[in-house]
N, C-alpha and C. Protein backbone atom coordinates (compact mmCIF):
# COMPACT_ATOMS: atom_id res chain seq x y z
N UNK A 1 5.49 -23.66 -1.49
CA UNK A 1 4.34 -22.79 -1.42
C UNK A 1 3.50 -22.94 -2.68
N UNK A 2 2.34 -22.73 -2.76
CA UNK A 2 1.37 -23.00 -3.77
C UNK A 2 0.90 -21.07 -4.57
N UNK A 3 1.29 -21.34 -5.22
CA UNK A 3 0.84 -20.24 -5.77
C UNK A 3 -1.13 -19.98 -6.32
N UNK A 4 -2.13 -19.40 -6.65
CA UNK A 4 -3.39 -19.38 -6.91
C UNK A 4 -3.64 -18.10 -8.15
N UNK A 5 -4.35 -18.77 -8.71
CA UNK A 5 -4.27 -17.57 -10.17
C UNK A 5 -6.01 -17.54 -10.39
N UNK A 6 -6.81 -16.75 -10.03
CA UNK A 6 -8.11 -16.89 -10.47
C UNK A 6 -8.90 -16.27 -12.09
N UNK A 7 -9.63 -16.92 -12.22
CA UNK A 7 -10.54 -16.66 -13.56
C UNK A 7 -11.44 -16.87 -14.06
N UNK A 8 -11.79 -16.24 -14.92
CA UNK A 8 -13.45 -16.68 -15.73
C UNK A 8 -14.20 -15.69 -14.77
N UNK A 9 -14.07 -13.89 -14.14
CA UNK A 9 -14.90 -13.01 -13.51
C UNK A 9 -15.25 -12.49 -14.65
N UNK A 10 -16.67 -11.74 -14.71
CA UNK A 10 -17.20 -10.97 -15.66
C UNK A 10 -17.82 -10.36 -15.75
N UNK A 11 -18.83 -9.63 -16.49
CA UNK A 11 -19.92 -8.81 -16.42
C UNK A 11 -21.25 -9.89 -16.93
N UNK A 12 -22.26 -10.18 -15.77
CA UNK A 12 -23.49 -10.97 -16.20
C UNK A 12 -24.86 -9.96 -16.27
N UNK A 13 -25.51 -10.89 -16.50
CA UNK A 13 -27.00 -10.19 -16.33
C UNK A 13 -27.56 -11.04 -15.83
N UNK A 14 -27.99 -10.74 -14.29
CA UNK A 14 -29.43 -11.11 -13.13
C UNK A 14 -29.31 -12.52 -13.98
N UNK A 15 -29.73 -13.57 -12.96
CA UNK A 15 -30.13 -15.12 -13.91
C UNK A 15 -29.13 -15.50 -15.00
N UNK A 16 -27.69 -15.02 -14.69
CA UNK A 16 -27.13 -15.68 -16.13
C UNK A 16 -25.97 -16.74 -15.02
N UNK A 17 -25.12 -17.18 -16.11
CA UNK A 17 -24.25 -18.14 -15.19
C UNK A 17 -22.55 -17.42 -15.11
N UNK A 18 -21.70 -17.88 -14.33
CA UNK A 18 -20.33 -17.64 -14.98
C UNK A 18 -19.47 -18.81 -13.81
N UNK A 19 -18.18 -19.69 -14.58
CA UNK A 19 -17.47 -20.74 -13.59
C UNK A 19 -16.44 -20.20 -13.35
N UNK A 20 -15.63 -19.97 -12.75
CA UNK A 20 -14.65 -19.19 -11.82
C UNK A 20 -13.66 -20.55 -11.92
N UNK A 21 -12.25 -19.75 -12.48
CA UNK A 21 -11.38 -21.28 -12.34
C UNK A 21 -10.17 -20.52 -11.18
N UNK A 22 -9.58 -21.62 -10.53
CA UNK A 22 -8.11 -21.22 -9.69
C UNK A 22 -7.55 -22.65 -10.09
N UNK A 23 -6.19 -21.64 -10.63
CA UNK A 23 -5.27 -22.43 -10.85
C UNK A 23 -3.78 -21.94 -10.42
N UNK A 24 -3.83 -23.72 -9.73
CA UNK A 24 -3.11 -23.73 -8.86
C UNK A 24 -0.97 -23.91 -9.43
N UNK A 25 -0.39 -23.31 -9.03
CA UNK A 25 1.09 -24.11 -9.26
C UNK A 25 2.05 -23.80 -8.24
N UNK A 26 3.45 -24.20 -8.65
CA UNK A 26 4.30 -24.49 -7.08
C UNK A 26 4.03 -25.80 -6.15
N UNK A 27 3.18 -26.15 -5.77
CA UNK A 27 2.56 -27.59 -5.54
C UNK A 27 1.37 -28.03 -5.76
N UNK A 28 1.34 -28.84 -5.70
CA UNK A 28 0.33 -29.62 -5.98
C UNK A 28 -0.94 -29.68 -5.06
N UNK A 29 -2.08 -29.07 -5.48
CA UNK A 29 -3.92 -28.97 -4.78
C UNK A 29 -4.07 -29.97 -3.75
N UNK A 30 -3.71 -31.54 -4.29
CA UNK A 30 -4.70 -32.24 -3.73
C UNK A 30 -4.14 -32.35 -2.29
N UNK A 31 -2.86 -31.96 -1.67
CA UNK A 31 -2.98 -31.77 -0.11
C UNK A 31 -3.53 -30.41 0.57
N UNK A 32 -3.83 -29.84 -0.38
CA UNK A 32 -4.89 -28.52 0.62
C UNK A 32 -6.42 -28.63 0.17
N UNK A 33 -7.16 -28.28 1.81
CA UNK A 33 -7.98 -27.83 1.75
C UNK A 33 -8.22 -26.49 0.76
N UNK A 34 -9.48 -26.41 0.24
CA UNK A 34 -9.75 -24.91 -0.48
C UNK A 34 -11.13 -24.18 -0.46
N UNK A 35 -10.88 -22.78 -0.75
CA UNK A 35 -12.45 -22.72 -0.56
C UNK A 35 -11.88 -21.43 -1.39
N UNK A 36 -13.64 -20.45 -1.61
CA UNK A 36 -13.70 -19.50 -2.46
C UNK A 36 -14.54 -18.37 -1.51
N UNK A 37 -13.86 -16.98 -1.53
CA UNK A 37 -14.12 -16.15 -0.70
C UNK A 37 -14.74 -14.98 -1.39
N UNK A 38 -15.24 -13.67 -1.47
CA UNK A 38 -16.07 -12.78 -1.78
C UNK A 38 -15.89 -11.42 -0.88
N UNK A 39 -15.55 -10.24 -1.60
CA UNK A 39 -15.56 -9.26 -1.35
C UNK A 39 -16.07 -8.46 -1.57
N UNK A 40 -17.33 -7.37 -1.72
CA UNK A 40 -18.22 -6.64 -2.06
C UNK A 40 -17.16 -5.44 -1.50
N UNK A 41 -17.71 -3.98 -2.55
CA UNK A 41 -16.87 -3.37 -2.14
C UNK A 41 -17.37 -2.78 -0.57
N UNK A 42 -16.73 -1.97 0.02
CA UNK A 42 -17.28 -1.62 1.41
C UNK A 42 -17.79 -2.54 2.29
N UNK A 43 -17.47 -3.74 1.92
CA UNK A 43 -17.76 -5.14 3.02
C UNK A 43 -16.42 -5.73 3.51
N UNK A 44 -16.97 -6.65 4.43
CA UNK A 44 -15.95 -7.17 4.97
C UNK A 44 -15.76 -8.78 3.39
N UNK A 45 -14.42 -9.48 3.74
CA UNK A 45 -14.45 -10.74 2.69
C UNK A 45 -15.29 -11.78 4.02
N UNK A 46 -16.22 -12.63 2.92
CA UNK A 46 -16.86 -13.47 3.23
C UNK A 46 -16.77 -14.75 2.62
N UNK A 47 -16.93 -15.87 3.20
CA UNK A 47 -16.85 -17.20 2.69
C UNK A 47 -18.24 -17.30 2.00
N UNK A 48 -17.89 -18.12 0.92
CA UNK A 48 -18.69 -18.74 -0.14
C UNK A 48 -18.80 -20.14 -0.29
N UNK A 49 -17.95 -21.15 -0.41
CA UNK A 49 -17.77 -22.12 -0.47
C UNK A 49 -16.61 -23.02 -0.15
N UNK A 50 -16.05 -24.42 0.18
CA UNK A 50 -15.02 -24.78 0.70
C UNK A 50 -15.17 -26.16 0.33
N UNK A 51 -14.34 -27.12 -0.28
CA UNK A 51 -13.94 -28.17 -0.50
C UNK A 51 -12.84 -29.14 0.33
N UNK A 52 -13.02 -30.00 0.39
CA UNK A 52 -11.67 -30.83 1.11
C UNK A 52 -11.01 -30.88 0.34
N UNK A 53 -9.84 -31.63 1.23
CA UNK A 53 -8.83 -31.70 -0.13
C UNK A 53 -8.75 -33.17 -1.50
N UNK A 54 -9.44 -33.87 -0.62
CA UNK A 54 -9.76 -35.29 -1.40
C UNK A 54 -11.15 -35.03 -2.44
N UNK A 55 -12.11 -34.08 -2.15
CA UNK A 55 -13.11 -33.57 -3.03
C UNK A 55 -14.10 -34.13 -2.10
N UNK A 56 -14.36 -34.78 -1.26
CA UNK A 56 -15.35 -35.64 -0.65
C UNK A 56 -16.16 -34.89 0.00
N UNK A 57 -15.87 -33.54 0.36
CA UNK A 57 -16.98 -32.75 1.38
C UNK A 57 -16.84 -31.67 0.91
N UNK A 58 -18.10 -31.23 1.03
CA UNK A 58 -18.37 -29.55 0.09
C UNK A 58 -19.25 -28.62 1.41
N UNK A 59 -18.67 -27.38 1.67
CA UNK A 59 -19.51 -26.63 2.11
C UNK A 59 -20.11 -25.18 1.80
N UNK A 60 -21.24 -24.82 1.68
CA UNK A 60 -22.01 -23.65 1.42
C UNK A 60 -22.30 -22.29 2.18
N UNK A 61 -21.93 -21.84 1.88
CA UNK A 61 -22.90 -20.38 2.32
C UNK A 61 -24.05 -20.48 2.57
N UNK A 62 -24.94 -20.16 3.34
CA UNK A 62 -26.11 -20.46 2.84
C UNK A 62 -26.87 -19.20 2.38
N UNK A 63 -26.32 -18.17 1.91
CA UNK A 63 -26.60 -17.15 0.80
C UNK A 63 -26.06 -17.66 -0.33
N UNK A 64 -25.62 -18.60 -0.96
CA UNK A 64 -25.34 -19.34 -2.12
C UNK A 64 -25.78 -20.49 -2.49
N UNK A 65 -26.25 -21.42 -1.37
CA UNK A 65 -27.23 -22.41 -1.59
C UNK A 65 -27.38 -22.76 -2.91
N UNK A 66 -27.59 -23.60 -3.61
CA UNK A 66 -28.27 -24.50 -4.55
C UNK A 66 -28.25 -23.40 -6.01
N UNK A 67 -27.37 -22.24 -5.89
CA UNK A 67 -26.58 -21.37 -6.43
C UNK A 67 -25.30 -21.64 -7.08
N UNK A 68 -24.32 -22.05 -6.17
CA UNK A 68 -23.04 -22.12 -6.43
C UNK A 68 -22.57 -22.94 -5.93
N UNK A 69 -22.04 -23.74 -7.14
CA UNK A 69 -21.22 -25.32 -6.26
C UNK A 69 -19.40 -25.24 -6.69
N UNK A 70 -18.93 -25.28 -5.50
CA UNK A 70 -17.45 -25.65 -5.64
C UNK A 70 -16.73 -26.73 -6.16
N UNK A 71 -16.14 -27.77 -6.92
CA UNK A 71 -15.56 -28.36 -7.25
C UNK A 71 -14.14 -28.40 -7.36
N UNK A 72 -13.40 -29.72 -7.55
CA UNK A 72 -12.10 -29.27 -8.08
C UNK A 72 -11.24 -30.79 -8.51
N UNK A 73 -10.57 -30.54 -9.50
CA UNK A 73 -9.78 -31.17 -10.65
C UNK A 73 -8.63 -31.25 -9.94
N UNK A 74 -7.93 -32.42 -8.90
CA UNK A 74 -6.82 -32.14 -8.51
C UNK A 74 -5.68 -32.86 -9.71
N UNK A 75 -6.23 -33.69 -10.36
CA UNK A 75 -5.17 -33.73 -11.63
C UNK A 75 -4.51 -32.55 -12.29
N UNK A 76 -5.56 -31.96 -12.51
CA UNK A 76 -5.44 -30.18 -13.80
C UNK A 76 -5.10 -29.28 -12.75
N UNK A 77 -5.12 -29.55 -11.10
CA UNK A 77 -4.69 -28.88 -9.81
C UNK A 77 -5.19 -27.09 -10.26
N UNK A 78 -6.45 -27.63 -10.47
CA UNK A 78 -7.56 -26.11 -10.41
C UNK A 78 -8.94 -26.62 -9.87
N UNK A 79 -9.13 -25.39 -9.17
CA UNK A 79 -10.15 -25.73 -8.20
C UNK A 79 -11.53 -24.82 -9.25
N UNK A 80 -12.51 -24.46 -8.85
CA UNK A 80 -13.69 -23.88 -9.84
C UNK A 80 -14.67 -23.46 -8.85
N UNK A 81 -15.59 -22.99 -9.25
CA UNK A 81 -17.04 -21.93 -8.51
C UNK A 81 -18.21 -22.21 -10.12
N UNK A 82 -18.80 -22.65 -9.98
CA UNK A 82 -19.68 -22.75 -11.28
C UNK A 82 -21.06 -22.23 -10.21
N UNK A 83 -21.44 -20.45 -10.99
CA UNK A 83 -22.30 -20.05 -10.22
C UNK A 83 -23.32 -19.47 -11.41
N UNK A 84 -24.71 -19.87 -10.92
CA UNK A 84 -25.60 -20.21 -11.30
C UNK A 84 -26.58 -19.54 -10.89
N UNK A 85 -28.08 -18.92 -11.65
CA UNK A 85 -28.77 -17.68 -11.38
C UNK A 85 -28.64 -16.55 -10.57
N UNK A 86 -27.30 -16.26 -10.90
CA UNK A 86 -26.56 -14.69 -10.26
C UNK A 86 -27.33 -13.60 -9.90
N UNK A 87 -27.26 -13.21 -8.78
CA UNK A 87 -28.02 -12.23 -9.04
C UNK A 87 -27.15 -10.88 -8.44
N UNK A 88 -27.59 -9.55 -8.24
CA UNK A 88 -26.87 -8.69 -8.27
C UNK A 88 -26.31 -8.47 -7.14
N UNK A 89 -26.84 -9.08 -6.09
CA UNK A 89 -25.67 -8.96 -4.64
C UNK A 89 -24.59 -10.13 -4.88
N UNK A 90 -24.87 -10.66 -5.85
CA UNK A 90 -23.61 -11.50 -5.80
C UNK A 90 -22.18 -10.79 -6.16
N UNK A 91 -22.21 -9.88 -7.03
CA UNK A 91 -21.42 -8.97 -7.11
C UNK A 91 -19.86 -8.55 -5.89
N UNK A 92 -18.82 -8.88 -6.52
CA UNK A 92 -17.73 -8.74 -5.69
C UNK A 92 -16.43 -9.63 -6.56
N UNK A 93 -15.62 -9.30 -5.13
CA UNK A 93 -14.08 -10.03 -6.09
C UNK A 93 -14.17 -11.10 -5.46
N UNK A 94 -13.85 -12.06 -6.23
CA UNK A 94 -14.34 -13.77 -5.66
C UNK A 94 -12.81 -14.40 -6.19
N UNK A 95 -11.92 -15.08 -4.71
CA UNK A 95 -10.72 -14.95 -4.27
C UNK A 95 -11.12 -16.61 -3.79
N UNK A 96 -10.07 -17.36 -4.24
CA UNK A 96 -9.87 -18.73 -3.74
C UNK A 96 -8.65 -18.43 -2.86
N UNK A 97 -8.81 -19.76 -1.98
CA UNK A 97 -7.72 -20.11 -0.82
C UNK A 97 -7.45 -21.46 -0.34
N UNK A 98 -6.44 -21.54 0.27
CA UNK A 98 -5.89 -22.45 0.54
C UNK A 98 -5.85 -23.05 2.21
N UNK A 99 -5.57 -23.91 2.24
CA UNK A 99 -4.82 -24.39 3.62
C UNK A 99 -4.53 -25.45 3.68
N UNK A 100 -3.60 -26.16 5.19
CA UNK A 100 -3.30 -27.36 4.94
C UNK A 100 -3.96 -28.22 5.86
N UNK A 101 -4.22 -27.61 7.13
CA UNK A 101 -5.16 -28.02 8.00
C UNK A 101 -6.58 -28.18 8.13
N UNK A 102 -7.60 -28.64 8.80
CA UNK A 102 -8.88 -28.80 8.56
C UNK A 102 -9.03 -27.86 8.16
N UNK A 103 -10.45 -27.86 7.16
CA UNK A 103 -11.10 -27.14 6.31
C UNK A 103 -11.90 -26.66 7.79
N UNK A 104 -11.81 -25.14 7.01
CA UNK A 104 -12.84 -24.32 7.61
C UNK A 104 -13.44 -23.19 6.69
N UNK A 105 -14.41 -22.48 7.37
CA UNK A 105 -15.34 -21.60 6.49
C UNK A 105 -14.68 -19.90 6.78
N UNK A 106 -13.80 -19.76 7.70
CA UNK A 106 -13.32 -18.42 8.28
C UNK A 106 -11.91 -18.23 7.63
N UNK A 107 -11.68 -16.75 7.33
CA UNK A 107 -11.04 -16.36 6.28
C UNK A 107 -9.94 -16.32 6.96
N UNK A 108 -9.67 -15.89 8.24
CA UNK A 108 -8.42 -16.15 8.60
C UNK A 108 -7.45 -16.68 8.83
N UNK A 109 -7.85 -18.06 8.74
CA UNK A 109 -7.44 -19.36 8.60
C UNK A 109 -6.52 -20.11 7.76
N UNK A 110 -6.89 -19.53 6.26
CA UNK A 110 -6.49 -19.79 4.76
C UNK A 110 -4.94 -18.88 5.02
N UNK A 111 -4.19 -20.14 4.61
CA UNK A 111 -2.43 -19.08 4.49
C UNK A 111 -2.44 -18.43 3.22
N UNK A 112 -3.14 -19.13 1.84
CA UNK A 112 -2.36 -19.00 0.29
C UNK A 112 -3.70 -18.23 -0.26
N UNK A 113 -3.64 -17.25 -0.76
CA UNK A 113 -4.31 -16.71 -1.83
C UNK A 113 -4.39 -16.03 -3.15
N UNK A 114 -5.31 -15.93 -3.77
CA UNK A 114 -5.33 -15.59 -5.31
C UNK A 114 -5.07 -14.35 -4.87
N UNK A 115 -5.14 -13.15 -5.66
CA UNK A 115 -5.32 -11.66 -6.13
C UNK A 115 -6.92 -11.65 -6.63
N UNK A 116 -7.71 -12.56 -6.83
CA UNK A 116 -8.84 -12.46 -7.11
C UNK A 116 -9.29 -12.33 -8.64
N UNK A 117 -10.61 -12.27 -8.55
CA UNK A 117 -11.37 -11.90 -10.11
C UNK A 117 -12.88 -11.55 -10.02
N UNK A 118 -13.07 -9.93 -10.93
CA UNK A 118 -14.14 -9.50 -10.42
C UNK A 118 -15.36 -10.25 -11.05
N UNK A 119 -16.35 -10.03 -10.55
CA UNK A 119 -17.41 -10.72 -10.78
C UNK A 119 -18.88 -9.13 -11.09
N UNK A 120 -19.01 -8.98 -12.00
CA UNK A 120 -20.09 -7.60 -11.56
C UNK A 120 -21.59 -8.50 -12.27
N UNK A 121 -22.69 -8.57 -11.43
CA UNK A 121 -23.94 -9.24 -12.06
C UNK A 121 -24.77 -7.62 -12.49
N UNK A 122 -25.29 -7.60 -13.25
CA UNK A 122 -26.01 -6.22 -13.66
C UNK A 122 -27.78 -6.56 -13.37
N UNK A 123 -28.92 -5.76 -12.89
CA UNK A 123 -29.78 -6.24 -12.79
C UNK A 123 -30.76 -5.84 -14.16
């Protein structure tokens, strides 16, 4: 089983940046798919972004668009969120995941997850 440890959530201000790391142990990243999920409070969790497991295909939100790009280091077996002119609905706990089967964008899907890390943007 893969364990997920998330980090780098914080307090920003509107237009600032912050990179979100998950790090991974127990096995090794590069056979799962991954992606990064979002919880606002009183919302449902929503997908944000999703990577293969080879790094070759990236997918978006398209409320994050040209915002927030996913990456990931399967050597250092941590995956990342480097998000970029934040603004205040971005706000929530932003939770990486796992799987072993095709990548998808739906949360139910993902077996392995972090505990998360908050993210608060201030306007």
């Amino acid at each position: 089983q893969v364990q997920l440890v998330e980090s780098g959530g914080g307090l920003v201000q509107a237009g600032g940046s912050l990179r979100l790391s998950c790090a991974a142990s127990g096995r090794t990243i590069s056979g799962y798919h991954m992606a990064w999920f979002r919880q606002a409070p009183g919302k449902e969790r929503e997908f944000v972004a999703a990577i293969s497991a080879n790094g070759d295909s990236t997918y978006n939100a398209n409320s994050v668009k040209g915002r927030l790009a996913i990456s990931r280091d399967n050597a250092k077996n941590t995956l990342y969120l480097q998000m970029n002119s934040l603004k205040p609905k971005d706000t929530a706990v932003y939770y990486c995941a796992a799987r072993v089967m095709t990548i998808t964008t739906m949360v139910t899907t993902y077996n392995y997850w972090g505990r998360g890390t908050q993210v608060t943007v201030s306007s």
